[in-house]
C-alpha atoms as a PDB file:
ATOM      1  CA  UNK A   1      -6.452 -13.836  30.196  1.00  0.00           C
ATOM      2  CA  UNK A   2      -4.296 -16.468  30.775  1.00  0.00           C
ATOM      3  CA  UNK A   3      -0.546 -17.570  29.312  1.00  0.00           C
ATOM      4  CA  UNK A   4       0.644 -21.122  29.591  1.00  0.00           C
ATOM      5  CA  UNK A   5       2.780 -23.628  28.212  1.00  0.00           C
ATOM      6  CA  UNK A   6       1.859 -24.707  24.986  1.00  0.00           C
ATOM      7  CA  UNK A   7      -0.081 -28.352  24.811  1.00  0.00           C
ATOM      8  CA  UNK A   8      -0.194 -30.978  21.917  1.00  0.00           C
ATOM      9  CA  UNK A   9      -3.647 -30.369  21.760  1.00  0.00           C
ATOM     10  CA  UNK A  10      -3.395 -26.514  21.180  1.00  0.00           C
ATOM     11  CA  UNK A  11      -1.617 -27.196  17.802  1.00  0.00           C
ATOM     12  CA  UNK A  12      -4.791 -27.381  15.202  1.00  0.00           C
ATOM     13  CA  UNK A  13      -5.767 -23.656  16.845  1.00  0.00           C
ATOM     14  CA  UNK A  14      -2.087 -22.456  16.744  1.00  0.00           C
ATOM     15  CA  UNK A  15      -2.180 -23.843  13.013  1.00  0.00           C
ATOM     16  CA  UNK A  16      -5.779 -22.077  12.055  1.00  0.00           C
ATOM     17  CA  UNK A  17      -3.965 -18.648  13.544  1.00  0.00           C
ATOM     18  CA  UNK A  18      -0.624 -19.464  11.343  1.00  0.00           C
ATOM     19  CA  UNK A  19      -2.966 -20.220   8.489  1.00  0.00           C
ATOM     20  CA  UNK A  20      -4.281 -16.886   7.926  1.00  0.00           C
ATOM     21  CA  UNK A  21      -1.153 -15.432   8.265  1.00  0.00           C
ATOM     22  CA  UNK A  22       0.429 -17.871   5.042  1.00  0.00           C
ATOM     23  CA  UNK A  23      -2.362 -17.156   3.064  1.00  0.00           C
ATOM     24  CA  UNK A  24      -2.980 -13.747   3.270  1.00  0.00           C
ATOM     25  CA  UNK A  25       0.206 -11.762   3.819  1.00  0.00           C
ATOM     26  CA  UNK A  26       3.920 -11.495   3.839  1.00  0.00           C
ATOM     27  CA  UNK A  27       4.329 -11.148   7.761  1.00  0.00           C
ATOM     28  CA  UNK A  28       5.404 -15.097   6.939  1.00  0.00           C
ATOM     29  CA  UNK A  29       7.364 -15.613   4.052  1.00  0.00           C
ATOM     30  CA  UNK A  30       6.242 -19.157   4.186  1.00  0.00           C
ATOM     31  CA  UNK A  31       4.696 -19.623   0.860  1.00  0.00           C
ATOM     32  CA  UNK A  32       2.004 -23.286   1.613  1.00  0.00           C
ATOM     33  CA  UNK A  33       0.148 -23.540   5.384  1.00  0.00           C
ATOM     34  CA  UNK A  34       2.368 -26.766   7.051  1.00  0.00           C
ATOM     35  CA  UNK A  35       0.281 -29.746   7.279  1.00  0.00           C
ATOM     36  CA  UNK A  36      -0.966 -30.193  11.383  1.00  0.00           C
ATOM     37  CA  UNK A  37       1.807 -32.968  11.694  1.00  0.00           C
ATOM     38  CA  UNK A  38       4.508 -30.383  10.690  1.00  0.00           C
ATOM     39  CA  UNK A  39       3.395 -28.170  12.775  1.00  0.00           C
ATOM     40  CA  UNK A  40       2.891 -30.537  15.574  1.00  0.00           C
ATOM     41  CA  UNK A  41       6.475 -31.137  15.077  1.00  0.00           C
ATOM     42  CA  UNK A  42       7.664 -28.036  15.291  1.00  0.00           C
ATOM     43  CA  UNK A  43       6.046 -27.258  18.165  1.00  0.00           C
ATOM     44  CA  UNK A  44       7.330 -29.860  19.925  1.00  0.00           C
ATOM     45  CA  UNK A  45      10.710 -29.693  18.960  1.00  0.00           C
ATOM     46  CA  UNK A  46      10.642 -26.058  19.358  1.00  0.00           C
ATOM     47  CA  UNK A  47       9.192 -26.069  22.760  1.00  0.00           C
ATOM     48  CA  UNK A  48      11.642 -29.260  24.247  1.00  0.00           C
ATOM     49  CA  UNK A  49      14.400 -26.373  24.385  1.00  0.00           C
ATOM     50  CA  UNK A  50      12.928 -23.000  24.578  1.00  0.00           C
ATOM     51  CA  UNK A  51       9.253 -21.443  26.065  1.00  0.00           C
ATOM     52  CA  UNK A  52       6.406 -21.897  23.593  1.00  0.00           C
ATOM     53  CA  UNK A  53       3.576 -19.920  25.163  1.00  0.00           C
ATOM     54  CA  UNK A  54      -0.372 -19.603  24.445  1.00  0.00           C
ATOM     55  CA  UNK A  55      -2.612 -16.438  25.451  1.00  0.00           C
ATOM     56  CA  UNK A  56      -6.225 -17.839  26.511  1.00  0.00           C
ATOM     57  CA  UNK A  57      -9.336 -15.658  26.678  1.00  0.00           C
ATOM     58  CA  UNK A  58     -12.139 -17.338  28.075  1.00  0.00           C
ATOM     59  CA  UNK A  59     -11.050 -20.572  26.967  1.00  0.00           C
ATOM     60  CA  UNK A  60     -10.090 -19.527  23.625  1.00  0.00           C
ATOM     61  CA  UNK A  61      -6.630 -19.288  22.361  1.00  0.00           C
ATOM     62  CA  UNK A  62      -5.928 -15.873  20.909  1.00  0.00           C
ATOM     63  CA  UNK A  63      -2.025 -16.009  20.087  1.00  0.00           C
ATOM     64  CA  UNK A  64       1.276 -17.451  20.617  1.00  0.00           C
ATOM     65  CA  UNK A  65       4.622 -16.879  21.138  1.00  0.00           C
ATOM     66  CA  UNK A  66       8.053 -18.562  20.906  1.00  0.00           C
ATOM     67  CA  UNK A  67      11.382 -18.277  21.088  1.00  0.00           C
ATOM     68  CA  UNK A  68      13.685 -20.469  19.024  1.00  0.00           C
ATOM     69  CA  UNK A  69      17.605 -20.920  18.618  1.00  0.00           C
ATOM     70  CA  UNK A  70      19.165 -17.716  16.987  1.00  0.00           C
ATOM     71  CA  UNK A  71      21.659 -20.010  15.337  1.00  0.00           C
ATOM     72  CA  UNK A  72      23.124 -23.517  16.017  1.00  0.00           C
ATOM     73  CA  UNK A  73      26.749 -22.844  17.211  1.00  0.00           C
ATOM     74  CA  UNK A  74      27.379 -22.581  20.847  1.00  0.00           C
ATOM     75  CA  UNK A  75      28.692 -19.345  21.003  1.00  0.00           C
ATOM     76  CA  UNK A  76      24.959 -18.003  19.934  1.00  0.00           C
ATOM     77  CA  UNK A  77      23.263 -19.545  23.047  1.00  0.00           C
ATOM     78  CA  UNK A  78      22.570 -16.521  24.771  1.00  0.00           C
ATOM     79  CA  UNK A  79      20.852 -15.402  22.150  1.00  0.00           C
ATOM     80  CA  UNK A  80      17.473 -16.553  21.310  1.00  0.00           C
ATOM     81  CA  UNK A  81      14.903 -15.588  18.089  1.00  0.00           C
ATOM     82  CA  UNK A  82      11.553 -15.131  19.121  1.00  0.00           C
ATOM     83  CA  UNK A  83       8.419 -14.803  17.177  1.00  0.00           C
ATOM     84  CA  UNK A  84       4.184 -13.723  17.769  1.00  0.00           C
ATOM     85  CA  UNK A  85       1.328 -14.434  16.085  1.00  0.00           C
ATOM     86  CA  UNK A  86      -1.854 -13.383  17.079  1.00  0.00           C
ATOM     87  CA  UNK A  87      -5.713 -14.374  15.875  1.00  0.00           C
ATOM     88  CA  UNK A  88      -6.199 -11.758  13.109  1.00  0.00           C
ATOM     89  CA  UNK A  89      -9.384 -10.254  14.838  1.00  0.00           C
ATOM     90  CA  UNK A  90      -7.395  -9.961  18.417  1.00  0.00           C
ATOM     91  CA  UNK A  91      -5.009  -7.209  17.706  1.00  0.00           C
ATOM     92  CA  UNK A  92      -5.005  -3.909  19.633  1.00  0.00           C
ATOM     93  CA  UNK A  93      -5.963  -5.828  22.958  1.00  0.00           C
ATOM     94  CA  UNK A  94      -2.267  -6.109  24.669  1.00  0.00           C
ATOM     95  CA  UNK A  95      -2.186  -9.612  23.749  1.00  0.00           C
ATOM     96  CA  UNK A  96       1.153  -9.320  21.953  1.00  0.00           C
ATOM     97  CA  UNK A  97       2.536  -7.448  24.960  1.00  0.00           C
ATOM     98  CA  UNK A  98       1.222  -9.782  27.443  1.00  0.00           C
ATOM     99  CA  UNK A  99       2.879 -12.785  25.590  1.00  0.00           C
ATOM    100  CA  UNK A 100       6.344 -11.106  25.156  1.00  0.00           C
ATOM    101  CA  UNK A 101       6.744  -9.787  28.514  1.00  0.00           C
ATOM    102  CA  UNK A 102       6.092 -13.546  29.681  1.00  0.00           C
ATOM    103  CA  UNK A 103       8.346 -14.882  27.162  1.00  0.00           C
ATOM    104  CA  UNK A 104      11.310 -12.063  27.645  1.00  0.00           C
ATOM    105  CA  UNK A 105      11.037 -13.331  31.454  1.00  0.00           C
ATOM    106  CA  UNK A 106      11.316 -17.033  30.814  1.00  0.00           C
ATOM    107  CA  UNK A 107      14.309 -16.681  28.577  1.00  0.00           C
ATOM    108  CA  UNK A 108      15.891 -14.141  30.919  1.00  0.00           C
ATOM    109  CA  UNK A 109      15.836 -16.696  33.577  1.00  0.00           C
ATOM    110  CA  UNK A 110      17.087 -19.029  31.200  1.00  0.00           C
ATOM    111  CA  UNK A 111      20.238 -17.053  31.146  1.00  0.00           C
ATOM    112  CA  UNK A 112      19.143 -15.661  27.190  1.00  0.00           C
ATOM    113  CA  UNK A 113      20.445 -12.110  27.062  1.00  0.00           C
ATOM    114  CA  UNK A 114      20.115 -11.110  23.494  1.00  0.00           C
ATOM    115  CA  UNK A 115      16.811 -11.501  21.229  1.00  0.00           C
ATOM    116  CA  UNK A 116      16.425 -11.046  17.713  1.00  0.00           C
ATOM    117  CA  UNK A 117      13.047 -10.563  15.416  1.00  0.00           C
ATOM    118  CA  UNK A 118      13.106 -11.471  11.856  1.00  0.00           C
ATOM    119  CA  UNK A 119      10.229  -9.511  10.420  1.00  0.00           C
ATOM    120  CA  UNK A 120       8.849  -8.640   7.191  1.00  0.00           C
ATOM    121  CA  UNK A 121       9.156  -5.165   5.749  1.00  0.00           C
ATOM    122  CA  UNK A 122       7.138  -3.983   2.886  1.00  0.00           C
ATOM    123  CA  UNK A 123       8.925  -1.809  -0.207  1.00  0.00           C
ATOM    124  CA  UNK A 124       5.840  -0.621   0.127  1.00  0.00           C
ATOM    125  CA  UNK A 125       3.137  -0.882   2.525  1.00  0.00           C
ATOM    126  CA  UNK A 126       0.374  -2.931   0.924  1.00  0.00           C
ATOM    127  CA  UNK A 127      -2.523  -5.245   1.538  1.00  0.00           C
ATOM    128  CA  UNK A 128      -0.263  -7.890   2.616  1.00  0.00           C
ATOM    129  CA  UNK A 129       2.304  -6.390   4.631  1.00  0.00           C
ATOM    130  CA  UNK A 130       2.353  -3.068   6.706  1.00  0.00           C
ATOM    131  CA  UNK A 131       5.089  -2.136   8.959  1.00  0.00           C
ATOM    132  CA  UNK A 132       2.980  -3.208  12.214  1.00  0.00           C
ATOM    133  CA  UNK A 133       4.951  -5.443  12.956  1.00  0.00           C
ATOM    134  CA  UNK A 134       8.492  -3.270  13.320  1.00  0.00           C
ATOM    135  CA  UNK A 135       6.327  -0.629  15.121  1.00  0.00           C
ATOM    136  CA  UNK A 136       5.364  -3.432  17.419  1.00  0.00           C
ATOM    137  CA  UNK A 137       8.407  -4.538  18.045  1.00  0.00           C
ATOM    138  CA  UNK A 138       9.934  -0.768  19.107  1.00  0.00           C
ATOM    139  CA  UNK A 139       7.420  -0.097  21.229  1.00  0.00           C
ATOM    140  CA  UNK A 140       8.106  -3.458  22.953  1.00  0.00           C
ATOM    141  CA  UNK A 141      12.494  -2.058  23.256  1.00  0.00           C
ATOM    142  CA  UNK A 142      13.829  -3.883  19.884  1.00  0.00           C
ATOM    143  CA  UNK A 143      16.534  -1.685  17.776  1.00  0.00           C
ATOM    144  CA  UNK A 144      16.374  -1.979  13.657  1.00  0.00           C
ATOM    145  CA  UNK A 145      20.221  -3.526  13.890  1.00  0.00           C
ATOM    146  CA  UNK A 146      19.614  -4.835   9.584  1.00  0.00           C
ATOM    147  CA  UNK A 147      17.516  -4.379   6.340  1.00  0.00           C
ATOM    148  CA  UNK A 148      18.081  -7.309   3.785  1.00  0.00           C
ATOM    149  CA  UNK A 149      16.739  -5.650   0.324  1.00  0.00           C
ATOM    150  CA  UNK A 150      14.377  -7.434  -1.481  1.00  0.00           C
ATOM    151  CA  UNK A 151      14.860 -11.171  -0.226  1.00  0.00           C
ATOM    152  CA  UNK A 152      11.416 -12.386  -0.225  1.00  0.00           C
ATOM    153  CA  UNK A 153       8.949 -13.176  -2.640  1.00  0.00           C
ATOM    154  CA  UNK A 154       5.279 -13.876  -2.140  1.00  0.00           C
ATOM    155  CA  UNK A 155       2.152 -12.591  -4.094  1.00  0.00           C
ATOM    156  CA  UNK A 156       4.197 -11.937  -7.355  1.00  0.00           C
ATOM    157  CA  UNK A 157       5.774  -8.668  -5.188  1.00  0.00           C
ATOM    158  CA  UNK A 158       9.413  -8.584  -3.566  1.00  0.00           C
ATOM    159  CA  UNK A 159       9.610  -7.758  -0.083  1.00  0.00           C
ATOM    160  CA  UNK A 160      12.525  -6.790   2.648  1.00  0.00           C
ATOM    161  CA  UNK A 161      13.567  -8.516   5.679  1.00  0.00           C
ATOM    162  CA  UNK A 162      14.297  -6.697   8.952  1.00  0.00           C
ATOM    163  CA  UNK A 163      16.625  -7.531  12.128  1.00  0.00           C
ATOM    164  CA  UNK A 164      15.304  -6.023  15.160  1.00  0.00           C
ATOM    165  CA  UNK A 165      17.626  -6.813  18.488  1.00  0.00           C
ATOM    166  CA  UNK A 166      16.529  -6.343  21.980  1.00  0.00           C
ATOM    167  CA  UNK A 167      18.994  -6.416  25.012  1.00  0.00           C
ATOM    168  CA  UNK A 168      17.560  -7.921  28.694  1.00  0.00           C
ATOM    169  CA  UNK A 169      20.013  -8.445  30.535  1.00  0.00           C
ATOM    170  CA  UNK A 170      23.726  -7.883  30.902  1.00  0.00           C
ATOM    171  CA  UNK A 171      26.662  -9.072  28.822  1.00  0.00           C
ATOM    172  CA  UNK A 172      28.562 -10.149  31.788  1.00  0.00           C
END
């Protein structure tokens, strides 16, 4: 296994990975799969401030993670948002562990003290959207800190969004 800096060339796997997710559930609550050139985009403007990391297993890319700006003003920039996606068959391996531990230790050095996950959260569990995710996230050390009620809406079904916080380092 192997976790690197994202590449130009990575983005039509990172995209296939992303694809799956837009298509078949509400982890995203983006609604049409981004054209490659978006998502090249992204990526690279993404990635020109913050770590934008790939997990490799035997030559294959098998998830990714990034953090981005938690918001725009100044006084926010020790805080960063950070978000996972993993190939849909690769889950239950440590990849997702792997690839935040790396990424919680770039932005520390970075001087990032707070990070925030903006996650999905089912009504109900369904098809589409399980709570996986939030479990995922406290076993990695985040805190449930908001619920927004009903926000989203994807596959004709309304659907919550969760903030989950995680402290690394101190507020000094």
């Amino acid at each position: 296994m192997i976790i690197r800096n994202v590449k130009k060339e990575d983005a039509a796997r990172l995209l296939e990975i992303y694809s799956y997710y837009v298509e078949n559930t509400a982890i995203t609550f983006e609604i049409d799969v981004p054209t490659l050139e978006e998502f090249t985009d992204r990526i690279f403007h993404i990635s020109a401030k913050y770590p934008y990391l790939v997990l490799e297993e035997d030559g294959r890319i098998m998830g990714y993670s990034y953090a981005g700006a938690f918001h725009e003003r100044a006084a926010y920039s020790r805080s960063a948002e950070v978000t996972i996606y993993l190939d849909k068959d690769a889950h239950g391996k440590e990849y997702g562990r792997a690839l935040y531990e790396e990424l919680e230790r770039r932005l520390k050095d970075m001087g990032i003290i707070n990070l925030y996950a903006c996650i999905g959260d089912p009504v109900e569990e369904d098809e589409t959207l399980t709570r996986n995710s939030e479990h995922f996230h406290e076993h990695m050390g985040y805190t449930k800190v908001g619920t927004f009620h009903k926000c989203g809406h994807k596959f004709g079904r309304w659907y919550n969004m969760i903030w989950m916080e995680k402290i690394i380092g101190p507020h000094n």
